[in-house]
Protein backbone atom coordinates (compact mmCIF):
# COMPACT_ATOMS: atom_id res chain seq x y z
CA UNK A 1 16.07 18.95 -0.90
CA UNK A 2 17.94 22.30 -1.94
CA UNK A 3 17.92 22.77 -5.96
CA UNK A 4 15.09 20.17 -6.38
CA UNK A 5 11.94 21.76 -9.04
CA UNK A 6 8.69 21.22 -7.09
CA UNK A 7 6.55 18.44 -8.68
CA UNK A 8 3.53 18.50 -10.63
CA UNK A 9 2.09 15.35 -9.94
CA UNK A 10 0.51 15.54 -6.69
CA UNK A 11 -1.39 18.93 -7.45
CA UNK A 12 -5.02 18.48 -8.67
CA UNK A 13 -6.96 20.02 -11.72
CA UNK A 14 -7.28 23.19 -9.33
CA UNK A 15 -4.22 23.71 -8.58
CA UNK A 16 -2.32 23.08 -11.87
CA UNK A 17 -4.90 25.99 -12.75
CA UNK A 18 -3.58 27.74 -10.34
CA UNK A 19 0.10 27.51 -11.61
CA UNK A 20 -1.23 27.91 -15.38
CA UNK A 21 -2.62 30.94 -15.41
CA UNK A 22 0.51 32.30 -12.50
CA UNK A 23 2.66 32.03 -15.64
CA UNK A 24 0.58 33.46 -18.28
CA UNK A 25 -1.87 31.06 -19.30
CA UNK A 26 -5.77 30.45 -19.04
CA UNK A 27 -6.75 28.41 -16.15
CA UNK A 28 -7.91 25.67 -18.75
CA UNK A 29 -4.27 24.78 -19.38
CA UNK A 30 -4.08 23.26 -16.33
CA UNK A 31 -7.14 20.99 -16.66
CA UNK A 32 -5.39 19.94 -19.77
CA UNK A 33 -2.18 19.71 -17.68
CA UNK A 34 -3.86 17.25 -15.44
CA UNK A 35 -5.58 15.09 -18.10
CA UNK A 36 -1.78 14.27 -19.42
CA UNK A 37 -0.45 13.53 -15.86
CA UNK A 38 -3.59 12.14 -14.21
CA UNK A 39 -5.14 9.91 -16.95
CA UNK A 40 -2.70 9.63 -20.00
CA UNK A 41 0.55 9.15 -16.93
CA UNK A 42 2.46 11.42 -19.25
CA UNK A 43 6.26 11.13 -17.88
CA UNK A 44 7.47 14.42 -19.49
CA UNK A 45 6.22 17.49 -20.82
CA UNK A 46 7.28 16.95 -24.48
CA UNK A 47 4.54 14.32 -25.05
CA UNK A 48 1.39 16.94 -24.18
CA UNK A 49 1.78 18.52 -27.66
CA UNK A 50 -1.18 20.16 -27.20
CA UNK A 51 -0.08 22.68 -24.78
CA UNK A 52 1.97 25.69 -26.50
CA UNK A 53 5.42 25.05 -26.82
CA UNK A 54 5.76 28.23 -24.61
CA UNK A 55 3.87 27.33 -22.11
CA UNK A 56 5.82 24.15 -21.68
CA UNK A 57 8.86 25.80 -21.34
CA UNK A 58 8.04 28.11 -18.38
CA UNK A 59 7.07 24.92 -16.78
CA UNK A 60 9.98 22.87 -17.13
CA UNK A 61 11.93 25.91 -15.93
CA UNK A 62 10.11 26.21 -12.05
CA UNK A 63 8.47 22.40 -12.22
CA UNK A 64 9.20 18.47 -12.30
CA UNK A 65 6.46 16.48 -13.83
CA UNK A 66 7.30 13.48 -11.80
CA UNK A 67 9.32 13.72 -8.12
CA UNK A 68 10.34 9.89 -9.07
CA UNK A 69 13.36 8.20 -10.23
CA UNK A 70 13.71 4.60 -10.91
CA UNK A 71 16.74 2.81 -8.81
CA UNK A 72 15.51 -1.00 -10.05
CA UNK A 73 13.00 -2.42 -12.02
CA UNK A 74 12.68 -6.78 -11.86
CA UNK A 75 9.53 -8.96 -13.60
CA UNK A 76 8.93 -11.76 -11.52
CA UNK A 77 8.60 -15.18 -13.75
CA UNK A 78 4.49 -14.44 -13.30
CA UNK A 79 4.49 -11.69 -14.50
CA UNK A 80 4.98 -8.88 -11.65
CA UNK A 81 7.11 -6.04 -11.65
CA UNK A 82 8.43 -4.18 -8.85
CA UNK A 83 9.89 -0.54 -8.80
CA UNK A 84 12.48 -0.05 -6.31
CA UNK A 85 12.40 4.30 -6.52
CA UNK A 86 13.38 7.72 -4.55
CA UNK A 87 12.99 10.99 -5.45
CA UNK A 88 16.64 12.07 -5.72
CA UNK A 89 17.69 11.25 -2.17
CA UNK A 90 18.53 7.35 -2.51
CA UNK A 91 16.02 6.50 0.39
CA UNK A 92 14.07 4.22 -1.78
CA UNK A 93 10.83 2.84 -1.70
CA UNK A 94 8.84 -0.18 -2.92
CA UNK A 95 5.65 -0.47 -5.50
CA UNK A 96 4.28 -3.67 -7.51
CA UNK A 97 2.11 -3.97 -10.31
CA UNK A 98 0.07 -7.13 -10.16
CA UNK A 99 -1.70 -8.04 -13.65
CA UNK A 100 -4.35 -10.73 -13.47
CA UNK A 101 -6.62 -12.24 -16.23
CA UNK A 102 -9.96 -9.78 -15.37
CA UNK A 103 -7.73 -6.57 -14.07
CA UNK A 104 -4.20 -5.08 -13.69
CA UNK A 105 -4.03 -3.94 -9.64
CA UNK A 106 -1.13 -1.92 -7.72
CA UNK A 107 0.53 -2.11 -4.62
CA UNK A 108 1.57 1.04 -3.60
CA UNK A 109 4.02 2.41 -0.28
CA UNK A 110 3.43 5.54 2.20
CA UNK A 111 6.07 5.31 4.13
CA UNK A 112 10.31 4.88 3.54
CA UNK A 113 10.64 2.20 5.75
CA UNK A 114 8.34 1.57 8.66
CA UNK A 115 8.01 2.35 12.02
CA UNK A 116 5.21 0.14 13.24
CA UNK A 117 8.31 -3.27 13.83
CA UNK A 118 5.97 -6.07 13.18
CA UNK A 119 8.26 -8.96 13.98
CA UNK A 120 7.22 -11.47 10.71
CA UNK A 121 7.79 -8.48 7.83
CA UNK A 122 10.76 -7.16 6.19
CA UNK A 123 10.05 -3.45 5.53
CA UNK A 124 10.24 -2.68 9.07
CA UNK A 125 14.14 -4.45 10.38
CA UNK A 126 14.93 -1.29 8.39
CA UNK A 127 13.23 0.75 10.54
CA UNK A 128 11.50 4.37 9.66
CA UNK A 129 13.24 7.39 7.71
CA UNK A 130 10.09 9.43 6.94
CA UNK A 131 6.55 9.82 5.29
CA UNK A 132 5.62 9.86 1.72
CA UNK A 133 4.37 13.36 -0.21
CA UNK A 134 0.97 12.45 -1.81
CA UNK A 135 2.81 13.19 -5.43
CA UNK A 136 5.22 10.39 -3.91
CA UNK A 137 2.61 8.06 -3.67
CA UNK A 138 0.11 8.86 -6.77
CA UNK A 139 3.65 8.99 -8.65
CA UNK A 140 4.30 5.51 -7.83
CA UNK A 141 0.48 4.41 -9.66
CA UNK A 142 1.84 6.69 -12.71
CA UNK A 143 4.78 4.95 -12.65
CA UNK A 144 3.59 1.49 -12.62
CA UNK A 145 0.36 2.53 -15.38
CA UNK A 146 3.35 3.41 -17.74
CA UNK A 147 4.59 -0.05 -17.79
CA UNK A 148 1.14 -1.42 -19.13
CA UNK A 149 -1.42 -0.47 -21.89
CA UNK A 150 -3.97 -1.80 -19.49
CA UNK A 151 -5.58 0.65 -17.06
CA UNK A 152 -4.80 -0.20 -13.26
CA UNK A 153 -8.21 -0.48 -12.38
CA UNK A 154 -7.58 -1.11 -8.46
CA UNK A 155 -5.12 0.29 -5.69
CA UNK A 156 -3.87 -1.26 -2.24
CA UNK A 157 -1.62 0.32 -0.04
CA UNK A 158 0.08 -2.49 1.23
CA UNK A 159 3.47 -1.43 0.30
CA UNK A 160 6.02 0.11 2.92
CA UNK A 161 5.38 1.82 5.88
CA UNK A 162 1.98 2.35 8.07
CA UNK A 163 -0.79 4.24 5.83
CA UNK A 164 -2.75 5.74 8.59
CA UNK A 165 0.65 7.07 10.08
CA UNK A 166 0.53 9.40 6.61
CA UNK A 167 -3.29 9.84 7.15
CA UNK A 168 -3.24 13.59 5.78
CA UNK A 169 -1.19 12.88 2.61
CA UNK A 170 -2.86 9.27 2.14
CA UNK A 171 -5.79 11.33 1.75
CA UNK A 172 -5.13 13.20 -0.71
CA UNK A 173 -3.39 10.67 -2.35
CA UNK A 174 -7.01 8.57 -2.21
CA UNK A 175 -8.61 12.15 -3.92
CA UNK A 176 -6.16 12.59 -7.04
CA UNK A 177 -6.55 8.94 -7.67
CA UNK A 178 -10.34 9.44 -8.10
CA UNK A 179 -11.26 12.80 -8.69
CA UNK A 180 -8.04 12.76 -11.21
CA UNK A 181 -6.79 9.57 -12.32
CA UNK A 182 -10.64 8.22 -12.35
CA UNK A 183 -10.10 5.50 -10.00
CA UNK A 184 -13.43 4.49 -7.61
CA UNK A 185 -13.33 4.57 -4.62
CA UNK A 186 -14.11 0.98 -4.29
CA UNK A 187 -11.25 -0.64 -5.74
CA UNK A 188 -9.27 1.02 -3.10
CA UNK A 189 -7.74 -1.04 0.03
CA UNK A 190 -6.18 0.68 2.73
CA UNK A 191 -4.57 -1.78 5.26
CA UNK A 192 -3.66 -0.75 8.69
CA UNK A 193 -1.88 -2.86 11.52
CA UNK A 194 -5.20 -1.33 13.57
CA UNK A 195 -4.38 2.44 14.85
CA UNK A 196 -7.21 3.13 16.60
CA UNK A 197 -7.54 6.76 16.84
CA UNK A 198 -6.73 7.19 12.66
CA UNK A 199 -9.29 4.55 12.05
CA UNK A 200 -11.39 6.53 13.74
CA UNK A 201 -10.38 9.72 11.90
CA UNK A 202 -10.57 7.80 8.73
CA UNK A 203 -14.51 6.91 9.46
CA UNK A 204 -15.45 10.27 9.67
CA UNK A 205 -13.99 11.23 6.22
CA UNK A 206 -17.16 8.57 5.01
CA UNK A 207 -14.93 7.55 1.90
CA UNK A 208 -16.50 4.17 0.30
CA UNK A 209 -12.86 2.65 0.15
CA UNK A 210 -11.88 -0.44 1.85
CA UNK A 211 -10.06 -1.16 4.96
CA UNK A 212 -8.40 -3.89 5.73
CA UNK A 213 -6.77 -5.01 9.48
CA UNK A 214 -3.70 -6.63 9.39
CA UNK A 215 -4.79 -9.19 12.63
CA UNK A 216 -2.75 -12.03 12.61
CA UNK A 217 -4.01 -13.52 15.54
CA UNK A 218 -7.20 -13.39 18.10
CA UNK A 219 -5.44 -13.46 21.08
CA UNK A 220 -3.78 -10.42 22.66
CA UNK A 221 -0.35 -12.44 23.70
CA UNK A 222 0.32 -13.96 19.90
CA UNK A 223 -1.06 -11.06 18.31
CA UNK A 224 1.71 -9.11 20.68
CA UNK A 225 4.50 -10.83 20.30
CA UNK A 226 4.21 -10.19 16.36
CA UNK A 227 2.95 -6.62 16.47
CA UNK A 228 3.86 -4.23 18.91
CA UNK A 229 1.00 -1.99 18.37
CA UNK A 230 -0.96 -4.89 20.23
CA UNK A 231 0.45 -3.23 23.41
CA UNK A 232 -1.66 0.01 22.75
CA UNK A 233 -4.69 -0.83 21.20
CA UNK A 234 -5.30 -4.75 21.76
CA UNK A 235 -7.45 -7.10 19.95
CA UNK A 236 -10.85 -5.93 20.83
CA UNK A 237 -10.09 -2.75 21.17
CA UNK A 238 -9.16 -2.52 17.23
CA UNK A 239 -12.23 -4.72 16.44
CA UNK A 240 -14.43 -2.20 17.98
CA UNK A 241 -12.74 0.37 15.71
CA UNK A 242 -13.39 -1.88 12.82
CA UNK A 243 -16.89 -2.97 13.31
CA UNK A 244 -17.74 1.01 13.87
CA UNK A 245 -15.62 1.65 10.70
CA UNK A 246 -18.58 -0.48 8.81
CA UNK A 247 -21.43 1.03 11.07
CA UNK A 248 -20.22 4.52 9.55
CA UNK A 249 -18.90 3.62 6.01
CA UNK A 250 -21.35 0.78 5.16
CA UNK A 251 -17.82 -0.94 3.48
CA UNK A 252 -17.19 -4.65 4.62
CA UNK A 253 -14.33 -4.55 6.47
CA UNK A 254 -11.42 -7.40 5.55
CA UNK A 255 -9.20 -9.28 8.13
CA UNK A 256 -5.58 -9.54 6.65
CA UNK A 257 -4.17 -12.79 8.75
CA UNK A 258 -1.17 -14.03 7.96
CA UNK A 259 -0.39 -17.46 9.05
CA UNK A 260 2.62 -18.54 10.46
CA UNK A 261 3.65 -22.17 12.02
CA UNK A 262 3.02 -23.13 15.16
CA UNK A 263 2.33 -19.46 16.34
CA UNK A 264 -0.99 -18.51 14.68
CA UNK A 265 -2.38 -21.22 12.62
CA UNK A 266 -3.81 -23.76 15.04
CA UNK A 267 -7.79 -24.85 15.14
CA UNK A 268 -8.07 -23.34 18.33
CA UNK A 269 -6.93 -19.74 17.05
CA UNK A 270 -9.46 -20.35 14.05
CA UNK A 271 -12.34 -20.77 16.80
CA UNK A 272 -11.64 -17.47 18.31
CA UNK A 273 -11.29 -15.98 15.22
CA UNK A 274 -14.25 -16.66 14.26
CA UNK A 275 -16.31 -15.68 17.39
CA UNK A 276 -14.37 -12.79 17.41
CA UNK A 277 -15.76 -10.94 13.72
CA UNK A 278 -18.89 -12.74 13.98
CA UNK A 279 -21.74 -10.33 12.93
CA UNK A 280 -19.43 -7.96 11.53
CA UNK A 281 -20.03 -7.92 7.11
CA UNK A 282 -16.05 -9.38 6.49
CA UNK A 283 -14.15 -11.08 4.94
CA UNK A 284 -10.82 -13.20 6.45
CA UNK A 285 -7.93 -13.03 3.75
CA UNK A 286 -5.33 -16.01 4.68
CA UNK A 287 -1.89 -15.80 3.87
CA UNK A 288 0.22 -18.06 4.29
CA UNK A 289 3.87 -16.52 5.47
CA UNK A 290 6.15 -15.42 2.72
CA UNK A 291 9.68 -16.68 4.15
CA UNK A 292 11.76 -14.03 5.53
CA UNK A 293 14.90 -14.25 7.61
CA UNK A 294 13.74 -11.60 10.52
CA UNK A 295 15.35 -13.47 13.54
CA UNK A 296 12.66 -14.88 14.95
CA UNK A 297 12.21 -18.73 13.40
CA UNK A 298 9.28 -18.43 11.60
CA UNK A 299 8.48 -20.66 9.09
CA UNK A 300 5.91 -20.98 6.83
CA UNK A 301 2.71 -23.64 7.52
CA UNK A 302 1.96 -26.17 5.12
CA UNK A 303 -0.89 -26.66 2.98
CA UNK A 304 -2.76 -28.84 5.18
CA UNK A 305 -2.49 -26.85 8.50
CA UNK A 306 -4.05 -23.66 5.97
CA UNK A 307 -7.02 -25.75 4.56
CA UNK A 308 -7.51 -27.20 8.54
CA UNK A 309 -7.29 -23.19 9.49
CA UNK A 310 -9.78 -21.98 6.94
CA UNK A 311 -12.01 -25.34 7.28
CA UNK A 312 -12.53 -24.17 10.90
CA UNK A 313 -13.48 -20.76 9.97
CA UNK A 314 -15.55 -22.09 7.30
CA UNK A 315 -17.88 -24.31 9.11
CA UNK A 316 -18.09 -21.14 11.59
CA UNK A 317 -20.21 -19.39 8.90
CA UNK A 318 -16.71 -17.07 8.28
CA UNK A 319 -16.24 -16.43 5.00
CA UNK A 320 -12.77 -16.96 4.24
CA UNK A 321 -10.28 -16.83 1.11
CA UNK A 322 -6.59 -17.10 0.53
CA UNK A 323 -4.14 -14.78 -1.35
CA UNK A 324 -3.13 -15.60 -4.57
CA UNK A 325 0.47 -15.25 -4.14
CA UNK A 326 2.57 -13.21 -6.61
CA UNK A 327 5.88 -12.19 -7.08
CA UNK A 328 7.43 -14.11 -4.87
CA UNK A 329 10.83 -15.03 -6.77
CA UNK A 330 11.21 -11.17 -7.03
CA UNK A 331 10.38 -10.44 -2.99
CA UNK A 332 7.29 -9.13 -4.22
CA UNK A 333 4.86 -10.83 -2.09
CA UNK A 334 3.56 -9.78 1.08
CA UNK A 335 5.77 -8.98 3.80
CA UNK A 336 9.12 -9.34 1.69
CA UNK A 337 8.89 -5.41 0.25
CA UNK A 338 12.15 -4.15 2.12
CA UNK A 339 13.87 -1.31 0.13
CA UNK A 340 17.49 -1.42 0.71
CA UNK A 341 17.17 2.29 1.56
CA UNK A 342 20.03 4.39 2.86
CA UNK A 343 18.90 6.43 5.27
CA UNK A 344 20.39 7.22 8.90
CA UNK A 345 18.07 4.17 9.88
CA UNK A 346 18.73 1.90 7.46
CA UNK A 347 19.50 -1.94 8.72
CA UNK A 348 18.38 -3.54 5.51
CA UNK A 349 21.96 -4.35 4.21
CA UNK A 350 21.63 -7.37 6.45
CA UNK A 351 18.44 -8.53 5.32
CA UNK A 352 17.77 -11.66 3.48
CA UNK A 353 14.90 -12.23 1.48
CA UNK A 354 15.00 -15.45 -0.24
CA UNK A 355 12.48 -18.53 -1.35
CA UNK A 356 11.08 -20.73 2.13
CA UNK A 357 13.16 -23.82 2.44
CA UNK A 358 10.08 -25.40 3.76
């Protein structure tokens, strides 16, 4: 946007170096730079008192520390907060901080809105406006740390949008979160609705970080009619993807499958499941569908159709859990993360997002 300072969260040690000594300072001004942004999430420049006053200055005249602004901020009654921000142009965006007893995590978005139209989830009946900067996305992480004096020790991007449709700015996203912010690489979850060719790409990057496939069903016609990506790159196709994904990586892979009833959830869809990642290192994450009115019926199973479901995989030798659900009275939980942007594609006026009746 015309008029808008350049950000310095999203530039690494190197390059806030690089802009240090451009306006008169040594280059170790920016390492200091980056250990207020990076590890202390510093949210302006007047709390890093220990770069001159001068310095500071110059800064604030050609830079932004953060490209974020806060449109809404709820706490769920457990305990979860979600950030509804943009970075000056109202197309807002979605992250979640998730505290739990033995670590705080973060849910983080790459995308304003999503393109990928998976029938069962929220973010996408508002369709796609455009990709996330990687100070976008690390900003969101800063954001969320400065709302807790415990450190956010892990990272999923599961927020808006399609992560491997932003592979190039995920990446370096993934890089200032470690080599900066001090995160490891293995408390971080990538999920992916299974895009072959950037799954692919992603292997060959050899990053010890998690992936996880948002499956939803074995078999090519359910898993279809709730993603459309099915069409391109159908169930075994992706699973090939994935089980070469751990071949390269060595990183168990983990099957997101969110059950729905009547569609997805039956014993027989638990069989094939099971024969399907059988001898790949995984594990299947069950979640039970977070009510959202999407026009399609879907409702959410009850608890005895999930224990049946993850019984079956069970006694298959899968190893299965199920999602602790959070945030749900805040449209926190999975699938319910839908924006209310204002872009030119924006359909989310008409979206509801309340508690299942079931």
């Amino acid at each position: 946007m015309a008029g808008v300072l350049p950000s310095l969260i999203g530039l690494d040690a190197r390059e806030l170096s690089a802009v240090a000594t451009e306006l008169g300072e040594r280059a170790m001004r920016g390492r200091q730079l980056a250990v207020h942004l990076y590890r202390h999430a510093a949210q302006d420049l007047a709390s890093m008192s220990d770069l001159p006053a001068a310095f500071r200055v110059r800064l604030a005249e050609g830079y932004q520390v953060s490209p974020l602004q806060v449109a809404k901020h709820a706490t769920s009654l457990d305990g979860v907060d979600k950030l509804l921000v943009h970075n000056g142009d109202q197309q807002v965006f979605e992250c979640v901080l998730l505290p739990y007893a033995d670590r705080v995590s973060c849910c983080l978005s790459t995308q304003v809105g999503c393109p990928m139209g998976c029938t069962f989830c929220a973010t996408g009946l508002g369709g796609f406006d455009r990709n996330l900067s990687a100070g976008e996305i690390v900003g969101q992480y800063l954001m969320l740390q400065s709302l807790t004096p415990r450190p956010i020790s892990h990272v999923v991007f599961m927020g808006m949008g399609e992560p491997l449709l932003n592979l190039p700015n995920l990446l370096k996203a993934i890089r200032l979160l470690h080599d900066e912010v001090g995160i490891s690489h293995r408390r971080i979850t990538v999920s992916t609705v299974g895009l072959v060719p950037q799954i692919r790409e992603l292997a060959t990057h050899k990053l010890p970080i998690h992936l996880a496939l948002s499956l939803h069903s074995p078999v090519d016609e359910v898993r279809s009619r709730l993603m459309p990506v099915n069409q391109k790159w159908p169930v075994k196709e992706v699973m090939r993807a994935m089980r070469d994904y751990h071949n390269t990586t060595g990183r168990k892979i983990t099957i997101e499958y969110l059950l729905i009833h009547e569609v997805n959830d039956t014993p027989e869809q638990a069989a094939l499941l099971a024969e399907l990642v059988k001898g790949v290192p995984c594990v299947v994450n069950l979640i039970p569908f977070n009510w959202v009115d999407t026009g399609h019926g879907f409702s959410r199973p009850s608890r005895d159709r999930v224990r049946n479901f993850r019984r079956e995989l069970e006694k298959r030798g899968t190893n299965a859990t199920e999602r602790v659900e959070r945030g749900h009275d805040i449209a926190a939980a999975c699938g319910q993360l839908a924006g209310q942007h204002t872009g030119r594609f924006s359909r989310r006026n008409a979206l509801r997002v309340v508690e299942s009746p079931a």
